[in-house]
PDB file of N, CA and C in Angstrom:
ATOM      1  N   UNK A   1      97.340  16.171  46.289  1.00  0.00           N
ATOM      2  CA  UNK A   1      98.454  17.092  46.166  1.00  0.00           C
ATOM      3  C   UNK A   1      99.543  16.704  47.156  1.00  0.00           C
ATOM      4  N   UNK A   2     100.640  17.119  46.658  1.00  0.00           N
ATOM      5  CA  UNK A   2     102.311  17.006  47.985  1.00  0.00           C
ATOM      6  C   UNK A   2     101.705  18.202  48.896  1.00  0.00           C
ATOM      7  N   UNK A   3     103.010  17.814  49.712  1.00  0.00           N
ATOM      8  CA  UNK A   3     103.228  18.426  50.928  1.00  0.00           C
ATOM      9  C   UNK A   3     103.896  19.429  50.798  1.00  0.00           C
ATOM     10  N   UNK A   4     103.029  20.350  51.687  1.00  0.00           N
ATOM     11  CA  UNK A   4     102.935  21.731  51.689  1.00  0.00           C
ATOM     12  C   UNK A   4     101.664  22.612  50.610  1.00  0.00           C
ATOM     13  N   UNK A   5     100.835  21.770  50.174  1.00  0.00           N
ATOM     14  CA  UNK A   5      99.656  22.570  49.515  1.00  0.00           C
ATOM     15  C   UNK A   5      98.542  22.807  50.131  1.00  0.00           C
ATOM     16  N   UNK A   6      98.575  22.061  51.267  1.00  0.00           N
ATOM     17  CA  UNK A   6      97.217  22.357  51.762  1.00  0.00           C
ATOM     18  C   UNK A   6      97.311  23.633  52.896  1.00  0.00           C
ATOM     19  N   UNK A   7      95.815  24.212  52.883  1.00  0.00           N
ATOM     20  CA  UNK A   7      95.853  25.627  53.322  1.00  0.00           C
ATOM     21  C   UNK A   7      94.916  25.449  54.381  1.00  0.00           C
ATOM     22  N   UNK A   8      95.149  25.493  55.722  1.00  0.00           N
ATOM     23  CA  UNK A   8      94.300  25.207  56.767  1.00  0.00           C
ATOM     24  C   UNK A   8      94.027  26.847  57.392  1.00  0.00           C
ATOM     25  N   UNK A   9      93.440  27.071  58.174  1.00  0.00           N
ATOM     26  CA  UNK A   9      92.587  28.606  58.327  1.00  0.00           C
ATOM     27  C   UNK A   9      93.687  29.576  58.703  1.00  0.00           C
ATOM     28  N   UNK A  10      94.706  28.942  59.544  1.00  0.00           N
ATOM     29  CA  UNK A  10      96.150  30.021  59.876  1.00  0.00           C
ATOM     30  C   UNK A  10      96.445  30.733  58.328  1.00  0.00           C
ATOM     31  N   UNK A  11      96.431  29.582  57.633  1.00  0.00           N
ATOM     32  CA  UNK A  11      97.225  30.113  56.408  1.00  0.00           C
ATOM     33  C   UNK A  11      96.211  31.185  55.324  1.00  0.00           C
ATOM     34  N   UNK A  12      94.669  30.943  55.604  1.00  0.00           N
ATOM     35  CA  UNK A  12      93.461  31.993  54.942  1.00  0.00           C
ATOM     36  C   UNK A  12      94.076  33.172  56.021  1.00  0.00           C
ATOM     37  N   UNK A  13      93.783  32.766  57.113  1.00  0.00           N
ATOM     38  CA  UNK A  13      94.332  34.345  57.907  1.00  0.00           C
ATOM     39  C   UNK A  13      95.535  35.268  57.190  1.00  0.00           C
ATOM     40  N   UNK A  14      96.378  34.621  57.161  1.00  0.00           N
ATOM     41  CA  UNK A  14      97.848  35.284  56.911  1.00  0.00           C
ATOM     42  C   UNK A  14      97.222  36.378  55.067  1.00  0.00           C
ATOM     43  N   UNK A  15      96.435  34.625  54.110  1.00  0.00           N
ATOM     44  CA  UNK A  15      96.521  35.899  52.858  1.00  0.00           C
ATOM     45  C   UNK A  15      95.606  36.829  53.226  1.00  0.00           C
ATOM     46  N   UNK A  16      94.193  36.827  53.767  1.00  0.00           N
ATOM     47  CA  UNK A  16      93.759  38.149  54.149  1.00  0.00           C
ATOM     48  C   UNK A  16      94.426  39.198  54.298  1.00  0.00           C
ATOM     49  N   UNK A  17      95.928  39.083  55.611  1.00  0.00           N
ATOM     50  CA  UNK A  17      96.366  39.949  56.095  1.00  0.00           C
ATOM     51  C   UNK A  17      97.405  40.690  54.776  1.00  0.00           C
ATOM     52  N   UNK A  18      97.472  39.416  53.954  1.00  0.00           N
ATOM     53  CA  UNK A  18      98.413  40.583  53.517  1.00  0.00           C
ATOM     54  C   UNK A  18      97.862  41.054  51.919  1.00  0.00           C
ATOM     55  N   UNK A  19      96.631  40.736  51.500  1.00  0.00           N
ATOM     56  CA  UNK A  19      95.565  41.161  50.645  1.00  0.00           C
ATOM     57  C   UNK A  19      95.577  42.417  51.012  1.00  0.00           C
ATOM     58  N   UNK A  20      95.087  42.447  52.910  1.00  0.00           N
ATOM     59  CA  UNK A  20      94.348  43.622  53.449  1.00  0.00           C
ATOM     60  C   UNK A  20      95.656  45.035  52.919  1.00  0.00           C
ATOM     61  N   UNK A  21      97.033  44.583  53.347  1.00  0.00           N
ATOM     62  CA  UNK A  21      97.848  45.172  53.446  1.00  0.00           C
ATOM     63  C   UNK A  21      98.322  45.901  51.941  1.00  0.00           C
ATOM     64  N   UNK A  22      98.095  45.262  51.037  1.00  0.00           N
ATOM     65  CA  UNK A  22      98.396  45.472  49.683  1.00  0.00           C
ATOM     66  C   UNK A  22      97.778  46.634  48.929  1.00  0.00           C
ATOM     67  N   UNK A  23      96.028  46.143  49.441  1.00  0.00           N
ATOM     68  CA  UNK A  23      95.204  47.270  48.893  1.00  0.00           C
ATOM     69  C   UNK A  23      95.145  48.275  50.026  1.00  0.00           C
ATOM     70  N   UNK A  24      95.665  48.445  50.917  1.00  0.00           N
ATOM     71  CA  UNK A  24      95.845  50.020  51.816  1.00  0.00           C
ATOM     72  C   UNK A  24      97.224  50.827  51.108  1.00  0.00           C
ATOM     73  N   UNK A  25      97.987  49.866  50.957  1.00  0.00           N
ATOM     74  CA  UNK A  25      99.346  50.543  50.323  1.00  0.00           C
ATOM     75  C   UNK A  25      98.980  50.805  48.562  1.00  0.00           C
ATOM     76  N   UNK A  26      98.143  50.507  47.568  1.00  0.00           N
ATOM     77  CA  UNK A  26      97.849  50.821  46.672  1.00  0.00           C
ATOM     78  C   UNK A  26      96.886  52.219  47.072  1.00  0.00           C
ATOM     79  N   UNK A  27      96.036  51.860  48.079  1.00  0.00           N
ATOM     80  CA  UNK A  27      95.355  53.116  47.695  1.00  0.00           C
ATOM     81  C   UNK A  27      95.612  54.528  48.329  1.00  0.00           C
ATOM     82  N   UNK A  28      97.000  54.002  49.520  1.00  0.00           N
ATOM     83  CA  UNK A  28      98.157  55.469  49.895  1.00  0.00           C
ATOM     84  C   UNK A  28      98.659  56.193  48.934  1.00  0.00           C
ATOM     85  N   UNK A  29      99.297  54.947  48.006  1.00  0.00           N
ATOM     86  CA  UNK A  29      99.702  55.539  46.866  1.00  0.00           C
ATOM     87  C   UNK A  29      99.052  56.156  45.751  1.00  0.00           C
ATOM     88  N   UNK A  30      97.863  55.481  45.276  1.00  0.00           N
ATOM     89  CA  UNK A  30      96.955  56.499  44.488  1.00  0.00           C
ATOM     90  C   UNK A  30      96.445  57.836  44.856  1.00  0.00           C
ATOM     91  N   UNK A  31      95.871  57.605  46.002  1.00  0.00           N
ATOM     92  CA  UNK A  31      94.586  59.330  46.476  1.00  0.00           C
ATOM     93  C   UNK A  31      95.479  60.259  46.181  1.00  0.00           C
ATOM     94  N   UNK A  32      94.820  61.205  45.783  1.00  0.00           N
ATOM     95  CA  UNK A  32      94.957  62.135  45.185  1.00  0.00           C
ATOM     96  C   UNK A  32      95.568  63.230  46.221  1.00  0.00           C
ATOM     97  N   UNK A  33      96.691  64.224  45.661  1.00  0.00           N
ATOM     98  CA  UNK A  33      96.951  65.271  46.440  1.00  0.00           C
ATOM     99  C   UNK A  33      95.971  66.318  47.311  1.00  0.00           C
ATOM    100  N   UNK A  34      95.064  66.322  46.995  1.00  0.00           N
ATOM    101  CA  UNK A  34      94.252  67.381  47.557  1.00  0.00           C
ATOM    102  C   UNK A  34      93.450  66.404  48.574  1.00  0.00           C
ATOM    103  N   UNK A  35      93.697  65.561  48.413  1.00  0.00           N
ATOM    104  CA  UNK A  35      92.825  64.457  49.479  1.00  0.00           C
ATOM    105  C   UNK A  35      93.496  64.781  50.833  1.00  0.00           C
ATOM    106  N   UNK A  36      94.945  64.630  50.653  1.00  0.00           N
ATOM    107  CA  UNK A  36      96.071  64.854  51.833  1.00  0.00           C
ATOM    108  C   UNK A  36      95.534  66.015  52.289  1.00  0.00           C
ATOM    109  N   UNK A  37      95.774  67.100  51.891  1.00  0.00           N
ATOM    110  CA  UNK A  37      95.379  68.416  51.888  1.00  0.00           C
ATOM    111  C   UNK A  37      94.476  68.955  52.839  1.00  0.00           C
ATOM    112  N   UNK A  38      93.427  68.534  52.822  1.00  0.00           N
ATOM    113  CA  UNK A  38      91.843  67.986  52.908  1.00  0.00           C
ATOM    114  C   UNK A  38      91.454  69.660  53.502  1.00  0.00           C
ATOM    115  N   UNK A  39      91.964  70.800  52.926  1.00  0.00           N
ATOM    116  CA  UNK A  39      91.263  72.194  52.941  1.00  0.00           C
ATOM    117  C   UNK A  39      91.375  73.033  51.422  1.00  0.00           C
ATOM    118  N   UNK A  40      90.727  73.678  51.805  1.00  0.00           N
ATOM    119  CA  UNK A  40      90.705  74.126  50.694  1.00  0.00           C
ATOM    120  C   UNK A  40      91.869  76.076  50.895  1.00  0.00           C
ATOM    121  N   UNK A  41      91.824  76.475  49.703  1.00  0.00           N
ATOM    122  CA  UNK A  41      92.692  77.814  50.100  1.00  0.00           C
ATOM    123  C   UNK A  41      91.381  78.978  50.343  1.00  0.00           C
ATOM    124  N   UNK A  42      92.047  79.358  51.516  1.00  0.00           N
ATOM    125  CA  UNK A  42      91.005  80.602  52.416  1.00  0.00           C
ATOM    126  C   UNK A  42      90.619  81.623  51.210  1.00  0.00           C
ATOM    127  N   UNK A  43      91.097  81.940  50.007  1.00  0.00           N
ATOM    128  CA  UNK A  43      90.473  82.946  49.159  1.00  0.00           C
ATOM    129  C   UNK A  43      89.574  82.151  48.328  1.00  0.00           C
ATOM    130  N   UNK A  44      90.102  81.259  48.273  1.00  0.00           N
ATOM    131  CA  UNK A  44      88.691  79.840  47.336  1.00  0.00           C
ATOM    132  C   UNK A  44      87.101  80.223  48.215  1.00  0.00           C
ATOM    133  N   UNK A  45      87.443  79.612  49.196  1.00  0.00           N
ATOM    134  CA  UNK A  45      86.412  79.303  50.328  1.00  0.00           C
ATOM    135  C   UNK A  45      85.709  81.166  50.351  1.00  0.00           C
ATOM    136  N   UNK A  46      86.578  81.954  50.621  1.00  0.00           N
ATOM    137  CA  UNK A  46      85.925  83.543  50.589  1.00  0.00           C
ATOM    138  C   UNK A  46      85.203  83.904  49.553  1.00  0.00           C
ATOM    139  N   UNK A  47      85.579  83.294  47.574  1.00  0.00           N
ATOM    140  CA  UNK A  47      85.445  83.497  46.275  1.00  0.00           C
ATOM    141  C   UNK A  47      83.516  82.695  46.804  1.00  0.00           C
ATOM    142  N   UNK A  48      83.805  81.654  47.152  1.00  0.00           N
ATOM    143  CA  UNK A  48      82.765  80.884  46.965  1.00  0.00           C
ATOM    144  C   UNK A  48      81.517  81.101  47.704  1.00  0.00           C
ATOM    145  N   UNK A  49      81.829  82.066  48.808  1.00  0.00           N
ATOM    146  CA  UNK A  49      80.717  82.042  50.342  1.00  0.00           C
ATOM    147  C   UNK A  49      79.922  83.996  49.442  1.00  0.00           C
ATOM    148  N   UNK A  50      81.076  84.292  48.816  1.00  0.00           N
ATOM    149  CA  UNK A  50      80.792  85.707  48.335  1.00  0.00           C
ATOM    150  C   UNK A  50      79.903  85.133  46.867  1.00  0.00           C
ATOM    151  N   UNK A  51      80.420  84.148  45.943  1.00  0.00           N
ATOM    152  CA  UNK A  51      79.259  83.864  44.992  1.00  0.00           C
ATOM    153  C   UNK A  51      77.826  83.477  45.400  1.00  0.00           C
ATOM    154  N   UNK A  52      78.201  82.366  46.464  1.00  0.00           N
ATOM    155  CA  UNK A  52      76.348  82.108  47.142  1.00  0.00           C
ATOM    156  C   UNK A  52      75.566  83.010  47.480  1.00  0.00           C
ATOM    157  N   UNK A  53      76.267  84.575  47.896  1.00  0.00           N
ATOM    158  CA  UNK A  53      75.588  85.530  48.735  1.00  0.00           C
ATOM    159  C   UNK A  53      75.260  85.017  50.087  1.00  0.00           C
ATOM    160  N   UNK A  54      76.443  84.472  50.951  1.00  0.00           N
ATOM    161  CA  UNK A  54      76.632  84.399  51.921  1.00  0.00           C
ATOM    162  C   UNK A  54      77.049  85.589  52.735  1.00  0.00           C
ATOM    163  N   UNK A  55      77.907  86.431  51.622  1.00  0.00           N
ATOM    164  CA  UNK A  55      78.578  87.283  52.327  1.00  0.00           C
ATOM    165  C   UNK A  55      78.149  88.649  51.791  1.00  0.00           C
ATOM    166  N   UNK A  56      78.325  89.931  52.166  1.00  0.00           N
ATOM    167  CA  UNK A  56      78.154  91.714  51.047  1.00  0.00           C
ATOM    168  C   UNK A  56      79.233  91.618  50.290  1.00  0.00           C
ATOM    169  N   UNK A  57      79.411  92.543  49.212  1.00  0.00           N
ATOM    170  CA  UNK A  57      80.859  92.431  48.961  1.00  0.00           C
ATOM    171  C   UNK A  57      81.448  93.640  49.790  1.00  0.00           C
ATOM    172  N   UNK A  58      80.708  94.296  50.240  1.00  0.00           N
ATOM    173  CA  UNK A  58      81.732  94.829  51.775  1.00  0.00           C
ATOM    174  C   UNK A  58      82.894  94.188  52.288  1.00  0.00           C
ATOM    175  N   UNK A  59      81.834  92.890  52.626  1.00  0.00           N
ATOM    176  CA  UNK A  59      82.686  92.194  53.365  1.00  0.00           C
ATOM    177  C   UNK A  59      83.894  91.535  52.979  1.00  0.00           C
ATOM    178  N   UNK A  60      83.689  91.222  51.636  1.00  0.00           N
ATOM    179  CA  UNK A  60      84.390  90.388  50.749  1.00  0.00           C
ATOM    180  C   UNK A  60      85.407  90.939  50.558  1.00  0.00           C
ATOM    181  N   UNK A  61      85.413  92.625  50.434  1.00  0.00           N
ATOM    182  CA  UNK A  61      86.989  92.699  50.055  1.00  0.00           C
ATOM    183  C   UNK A  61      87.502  93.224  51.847  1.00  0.00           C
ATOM    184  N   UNK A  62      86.811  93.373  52.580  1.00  0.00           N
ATOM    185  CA  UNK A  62      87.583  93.920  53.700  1.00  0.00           C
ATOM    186  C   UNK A  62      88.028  92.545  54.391  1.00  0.00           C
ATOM    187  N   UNK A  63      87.548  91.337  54.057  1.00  0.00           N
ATOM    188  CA  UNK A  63      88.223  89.903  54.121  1.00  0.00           C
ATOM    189  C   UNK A  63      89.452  89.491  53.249  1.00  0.00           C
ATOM    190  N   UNK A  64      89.080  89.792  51.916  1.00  0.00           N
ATOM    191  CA  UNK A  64      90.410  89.653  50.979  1.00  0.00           C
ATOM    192  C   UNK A  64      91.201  90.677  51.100  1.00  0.00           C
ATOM    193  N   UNK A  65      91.247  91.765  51.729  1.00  0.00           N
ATOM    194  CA  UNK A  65      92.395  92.856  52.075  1.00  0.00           C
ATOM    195  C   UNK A  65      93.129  92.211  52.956  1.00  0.00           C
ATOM    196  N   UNK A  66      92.552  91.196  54.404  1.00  0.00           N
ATOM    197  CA  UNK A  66      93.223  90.731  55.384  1.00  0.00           C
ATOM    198  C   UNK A  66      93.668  89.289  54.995  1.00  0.00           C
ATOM    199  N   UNK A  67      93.266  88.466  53.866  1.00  0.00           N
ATOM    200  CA  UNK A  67      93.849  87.699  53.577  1.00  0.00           C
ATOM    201  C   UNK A  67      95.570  88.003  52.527  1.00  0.00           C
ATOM    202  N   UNK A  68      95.033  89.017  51.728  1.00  0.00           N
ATOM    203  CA  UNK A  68      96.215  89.438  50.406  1.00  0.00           C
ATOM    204  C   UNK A  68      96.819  90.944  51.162  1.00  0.00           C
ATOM    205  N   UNK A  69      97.381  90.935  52.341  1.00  0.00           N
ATOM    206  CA  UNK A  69      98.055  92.409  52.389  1.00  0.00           C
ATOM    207  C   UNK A  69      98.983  92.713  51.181  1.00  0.00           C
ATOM    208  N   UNK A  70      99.645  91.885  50.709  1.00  0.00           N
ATOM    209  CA  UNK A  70     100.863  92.325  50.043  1.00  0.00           C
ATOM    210  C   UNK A  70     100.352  93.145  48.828  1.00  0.00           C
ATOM    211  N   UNK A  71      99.241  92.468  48.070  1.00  0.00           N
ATOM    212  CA  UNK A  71      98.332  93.512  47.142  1.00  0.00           C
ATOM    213  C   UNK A  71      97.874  94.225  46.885  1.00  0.00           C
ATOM    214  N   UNK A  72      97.896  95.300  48.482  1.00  0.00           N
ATOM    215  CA  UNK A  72      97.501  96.279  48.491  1.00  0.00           C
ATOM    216  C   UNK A  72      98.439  97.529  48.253  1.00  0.00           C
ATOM    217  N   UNK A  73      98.030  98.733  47.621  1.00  0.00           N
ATOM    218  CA  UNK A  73      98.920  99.571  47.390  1.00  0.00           C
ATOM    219  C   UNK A  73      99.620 100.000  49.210  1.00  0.00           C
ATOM    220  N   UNK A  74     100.788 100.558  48.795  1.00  0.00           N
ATOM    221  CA  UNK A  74     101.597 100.755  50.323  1.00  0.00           C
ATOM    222  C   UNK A  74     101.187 102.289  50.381  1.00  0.00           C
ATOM    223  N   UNK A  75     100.713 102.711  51.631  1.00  0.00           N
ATOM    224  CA  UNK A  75     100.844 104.427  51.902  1.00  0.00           C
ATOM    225  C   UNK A  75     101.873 105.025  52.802  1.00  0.00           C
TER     226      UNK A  75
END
């Protein structure tokens, strides 16, 4: 081959680096919104601890009263 084809280990380094770089920026761009997120919403998490019977439903709504004030009737 001419000059300039041959690939000595500087030049394996460099495509690694920018292989490495390619698939981090593909997979920034893919993951998913809720990945970012990475919680869940406090009435989800309350819905779900109250289906296991983690919780009474005592508790459940005197938790979802302090999560949803606005839902409650006004006195």
């Amino acid at each position: 081959m001419g000059p300039g084809w041959e690939m000595n280990f500087g030049g394996w380094v460099w495509m690694g680096i920018w292989i490495f770089a390619l698939v981090v920026m593909v997979w920034l761009i893919t993951r998913s919104p809720d990945a970012r997120r990475g919680t869940q919403e406090p009435l989800e998490i309350l819905r779900t601890r109250f289906a296991r019977g983690e919780i009474s439903h005592a508790e459940y709504e005197q938790a979802r009263r302090v999560l949803e004030p606005e839902k409650e009737p006004r006195t």
